[in-house]
C-alpha atoms as a PDB file:
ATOM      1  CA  UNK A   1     -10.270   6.663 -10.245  1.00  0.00           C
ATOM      2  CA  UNK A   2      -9.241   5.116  -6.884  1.00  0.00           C
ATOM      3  CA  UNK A   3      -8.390   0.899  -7.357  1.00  0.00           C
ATOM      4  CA  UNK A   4      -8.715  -0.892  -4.108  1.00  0.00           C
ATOM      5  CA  UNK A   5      -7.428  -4.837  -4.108  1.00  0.00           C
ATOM      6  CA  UNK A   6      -8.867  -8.294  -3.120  1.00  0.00           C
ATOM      7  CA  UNK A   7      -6.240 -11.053  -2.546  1.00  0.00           C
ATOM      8  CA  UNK A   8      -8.377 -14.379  -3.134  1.00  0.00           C
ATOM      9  CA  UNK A   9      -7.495 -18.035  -3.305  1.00  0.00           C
ATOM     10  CA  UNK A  10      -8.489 -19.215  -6.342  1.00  0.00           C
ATOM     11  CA  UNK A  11     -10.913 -21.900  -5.784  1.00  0.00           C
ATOM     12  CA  UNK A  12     -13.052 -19.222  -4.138  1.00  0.00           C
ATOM     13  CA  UNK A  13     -12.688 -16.431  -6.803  1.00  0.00           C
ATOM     14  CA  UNK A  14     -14.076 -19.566  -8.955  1.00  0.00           C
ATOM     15  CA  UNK A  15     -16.725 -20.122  -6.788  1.00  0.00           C
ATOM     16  CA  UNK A  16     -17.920 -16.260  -7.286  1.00  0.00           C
ATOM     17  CA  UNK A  17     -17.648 -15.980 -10.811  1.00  0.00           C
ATOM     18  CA  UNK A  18     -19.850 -19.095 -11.326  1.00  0.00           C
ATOM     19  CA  UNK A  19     -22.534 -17.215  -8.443  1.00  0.00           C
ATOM     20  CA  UNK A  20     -21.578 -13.783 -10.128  1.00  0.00           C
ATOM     21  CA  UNK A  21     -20.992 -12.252  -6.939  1.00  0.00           C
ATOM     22  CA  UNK A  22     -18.010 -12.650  -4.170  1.00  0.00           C
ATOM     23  CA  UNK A  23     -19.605 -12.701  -0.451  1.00  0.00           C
ATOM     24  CA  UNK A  24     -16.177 -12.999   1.094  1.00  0.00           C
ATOM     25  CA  UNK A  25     -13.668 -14.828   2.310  1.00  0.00           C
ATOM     26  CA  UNK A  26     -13.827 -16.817   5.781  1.00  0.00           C
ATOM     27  CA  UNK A  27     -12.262 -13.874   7.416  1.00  0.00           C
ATOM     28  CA  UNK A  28     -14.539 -11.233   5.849  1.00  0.00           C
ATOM     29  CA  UNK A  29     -17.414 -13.237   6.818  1.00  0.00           C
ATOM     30  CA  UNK A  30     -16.243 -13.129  10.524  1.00  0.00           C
ATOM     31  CA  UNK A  31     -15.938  -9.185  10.549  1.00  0.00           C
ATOM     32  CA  UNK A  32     -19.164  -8.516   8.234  1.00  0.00           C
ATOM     33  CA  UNK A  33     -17.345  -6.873   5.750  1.00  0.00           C
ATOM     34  CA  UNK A  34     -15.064  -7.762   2.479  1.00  0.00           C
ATOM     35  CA  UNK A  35     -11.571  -6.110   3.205  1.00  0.00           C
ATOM     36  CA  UNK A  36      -9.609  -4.418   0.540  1.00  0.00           C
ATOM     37  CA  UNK A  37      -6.594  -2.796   0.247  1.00  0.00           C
ATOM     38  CA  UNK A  38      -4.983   0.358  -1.464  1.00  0.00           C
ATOM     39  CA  UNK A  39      -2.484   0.018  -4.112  1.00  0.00           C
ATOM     40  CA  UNK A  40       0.232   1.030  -1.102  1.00  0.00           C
ATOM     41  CA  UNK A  41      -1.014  -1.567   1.329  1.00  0.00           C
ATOM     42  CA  UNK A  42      -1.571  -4.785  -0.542  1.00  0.00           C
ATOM     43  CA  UNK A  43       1.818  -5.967  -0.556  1.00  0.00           C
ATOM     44  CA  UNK A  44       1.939  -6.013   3.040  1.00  0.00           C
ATOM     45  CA  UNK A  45      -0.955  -7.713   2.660  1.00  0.00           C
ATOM     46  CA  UNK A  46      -0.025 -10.596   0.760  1.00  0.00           C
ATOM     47  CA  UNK A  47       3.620 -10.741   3.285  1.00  0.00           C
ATOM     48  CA  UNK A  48       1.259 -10.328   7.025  1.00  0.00           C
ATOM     49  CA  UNK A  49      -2.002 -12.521   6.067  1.00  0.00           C
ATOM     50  CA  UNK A  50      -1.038 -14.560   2.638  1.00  0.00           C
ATOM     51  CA  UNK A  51       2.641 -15.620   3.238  1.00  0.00           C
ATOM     52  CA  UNK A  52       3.582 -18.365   1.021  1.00  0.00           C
ATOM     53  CA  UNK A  53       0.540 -19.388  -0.405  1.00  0.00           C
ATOM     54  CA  UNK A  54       0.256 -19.674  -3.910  1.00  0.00           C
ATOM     55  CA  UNK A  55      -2.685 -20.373  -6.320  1.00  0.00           C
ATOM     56  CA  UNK A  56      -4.044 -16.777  -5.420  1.00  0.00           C
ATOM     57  CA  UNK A  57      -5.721 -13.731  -7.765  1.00  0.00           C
ATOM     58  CA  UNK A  58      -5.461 -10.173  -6.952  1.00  0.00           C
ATOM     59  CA  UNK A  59      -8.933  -8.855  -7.803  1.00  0.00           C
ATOM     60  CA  UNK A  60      -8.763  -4.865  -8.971  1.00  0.00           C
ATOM     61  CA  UNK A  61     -11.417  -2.505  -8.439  1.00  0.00           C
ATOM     62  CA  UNK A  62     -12.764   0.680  -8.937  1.00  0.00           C
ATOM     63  CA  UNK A  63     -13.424   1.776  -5.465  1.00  0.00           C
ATOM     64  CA  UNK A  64     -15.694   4.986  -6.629  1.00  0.00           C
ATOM     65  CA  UNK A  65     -18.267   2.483  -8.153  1.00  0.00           C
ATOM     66  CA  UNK A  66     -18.976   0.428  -5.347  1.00  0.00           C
ATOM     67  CA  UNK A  67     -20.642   3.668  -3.427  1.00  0.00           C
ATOM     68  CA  UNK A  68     -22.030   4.164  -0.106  1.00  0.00           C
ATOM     69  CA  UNK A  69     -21.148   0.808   0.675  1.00  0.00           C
ATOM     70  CA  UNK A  70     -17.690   1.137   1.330  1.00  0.00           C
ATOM     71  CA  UNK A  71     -16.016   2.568   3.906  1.00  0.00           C
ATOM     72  CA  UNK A  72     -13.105   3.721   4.445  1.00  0.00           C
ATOM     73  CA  UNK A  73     -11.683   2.514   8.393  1.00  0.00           C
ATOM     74  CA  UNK A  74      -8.711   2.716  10.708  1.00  0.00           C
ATOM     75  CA  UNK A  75      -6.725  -0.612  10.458  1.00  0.00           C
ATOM     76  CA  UNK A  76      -3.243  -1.346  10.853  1.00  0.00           C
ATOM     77  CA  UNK A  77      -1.075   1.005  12.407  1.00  0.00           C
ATOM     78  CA  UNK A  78      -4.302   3.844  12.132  1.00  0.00           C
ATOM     79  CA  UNK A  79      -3.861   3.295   7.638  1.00  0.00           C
ATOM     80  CA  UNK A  80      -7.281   3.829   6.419  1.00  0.00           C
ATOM     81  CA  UNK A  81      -8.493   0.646   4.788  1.00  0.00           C
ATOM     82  CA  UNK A  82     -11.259   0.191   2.199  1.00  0.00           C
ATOM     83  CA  UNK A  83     -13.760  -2.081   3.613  1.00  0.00           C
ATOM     84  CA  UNK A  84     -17.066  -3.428   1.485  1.00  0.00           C
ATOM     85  CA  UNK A  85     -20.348  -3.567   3.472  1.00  0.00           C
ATOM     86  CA  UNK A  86     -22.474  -5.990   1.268  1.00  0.00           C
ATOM     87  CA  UNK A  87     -21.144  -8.754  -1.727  1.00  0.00           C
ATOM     88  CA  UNK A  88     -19.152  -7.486  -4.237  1.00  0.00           C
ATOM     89  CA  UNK A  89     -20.795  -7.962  -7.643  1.00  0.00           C
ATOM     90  CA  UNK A  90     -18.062  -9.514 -10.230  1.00  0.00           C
ATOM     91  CA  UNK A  91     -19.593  -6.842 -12.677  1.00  0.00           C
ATOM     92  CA  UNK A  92     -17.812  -4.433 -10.397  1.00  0.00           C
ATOM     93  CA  UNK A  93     -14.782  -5.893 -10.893  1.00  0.00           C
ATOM     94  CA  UNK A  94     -12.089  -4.324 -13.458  1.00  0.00           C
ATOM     95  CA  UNK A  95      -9.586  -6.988 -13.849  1.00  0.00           C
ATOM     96  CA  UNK A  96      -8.861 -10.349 -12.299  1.00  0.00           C
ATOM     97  CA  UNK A  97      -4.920 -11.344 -12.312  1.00  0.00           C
ATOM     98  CA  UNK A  98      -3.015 -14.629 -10.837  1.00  0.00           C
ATOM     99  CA  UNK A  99      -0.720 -13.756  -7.898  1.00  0.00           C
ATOM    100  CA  UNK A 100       2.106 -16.134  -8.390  1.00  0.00           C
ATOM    101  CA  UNK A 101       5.059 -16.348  -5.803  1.00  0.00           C
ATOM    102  CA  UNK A 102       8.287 -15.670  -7.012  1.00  0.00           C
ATOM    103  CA  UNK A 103      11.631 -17.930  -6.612  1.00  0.00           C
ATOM    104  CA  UNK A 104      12.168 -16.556  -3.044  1.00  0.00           C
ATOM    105  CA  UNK A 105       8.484 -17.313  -1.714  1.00  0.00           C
ATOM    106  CA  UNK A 106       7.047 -13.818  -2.341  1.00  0.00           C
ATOM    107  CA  UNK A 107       4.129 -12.915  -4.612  1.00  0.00           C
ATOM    108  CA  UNK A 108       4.722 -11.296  -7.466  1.00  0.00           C
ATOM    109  CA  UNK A 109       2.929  -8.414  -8.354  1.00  0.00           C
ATOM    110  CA  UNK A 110       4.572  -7.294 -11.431  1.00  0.00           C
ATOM    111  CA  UNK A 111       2.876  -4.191 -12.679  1.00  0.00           C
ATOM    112  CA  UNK A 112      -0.147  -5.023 -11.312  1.00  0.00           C
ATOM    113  CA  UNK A 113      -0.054  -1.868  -8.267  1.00  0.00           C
ATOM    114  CA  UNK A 114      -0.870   1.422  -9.799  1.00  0.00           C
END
């Protein structure tokens, strides 16, 4: 099993699980696709696109049941990326976690990255 991450503000991973399905975040709407990351890449993340922000979830997924749809792209510095082409459905989601920032501003990932 391959787990791919989704850093989300919270108030927007509440707004999915009330719909049942995540469509993206502002970002991922611009680009037409949900952007993930690999167990390797999400702390860098968190530090390049979610620096200091707090009241966040790290969504965890199985990246082999999503199918067809997701692709797997050049991004930063060439890294392949996992990138959704369609909503993620929050039955395809295996766990849901708070990403809390610890004393020095970081987030905290605990052991969360497998």
């Amino acid at each position: 099993m391959t787990l791919i991450y989704k850093i989300a503000p919270r108030s927007l991973w509440d707004e999915a699980a009330a719909a049942g399905v995540f469509t993206g975040a502002p970002v991922d709407l611009a680009d037409g696709y949900i952007h993930f990351s690999t167990a390797t890449q999400t702390r860098e993340t968190a530090a390049k696109h979610f620096a200091g922000q707090s009241d966040l979830v790290l969504a965890i997924i199985d990246a082999e049941a999503l199918g067809e749809a997701l692709k797997w792209e050049p991004s930063r510095g060439g890294d392949l990326f996992p990138h959704l082409y369609r909503a993620l459905r929050l039955d395809e989601v295996a766990s849901v976690h708070p990403l809390p920032l610890d004393a020095n501003g970081a987030h905290e990932f605990g052991a969360l990255l497998s």
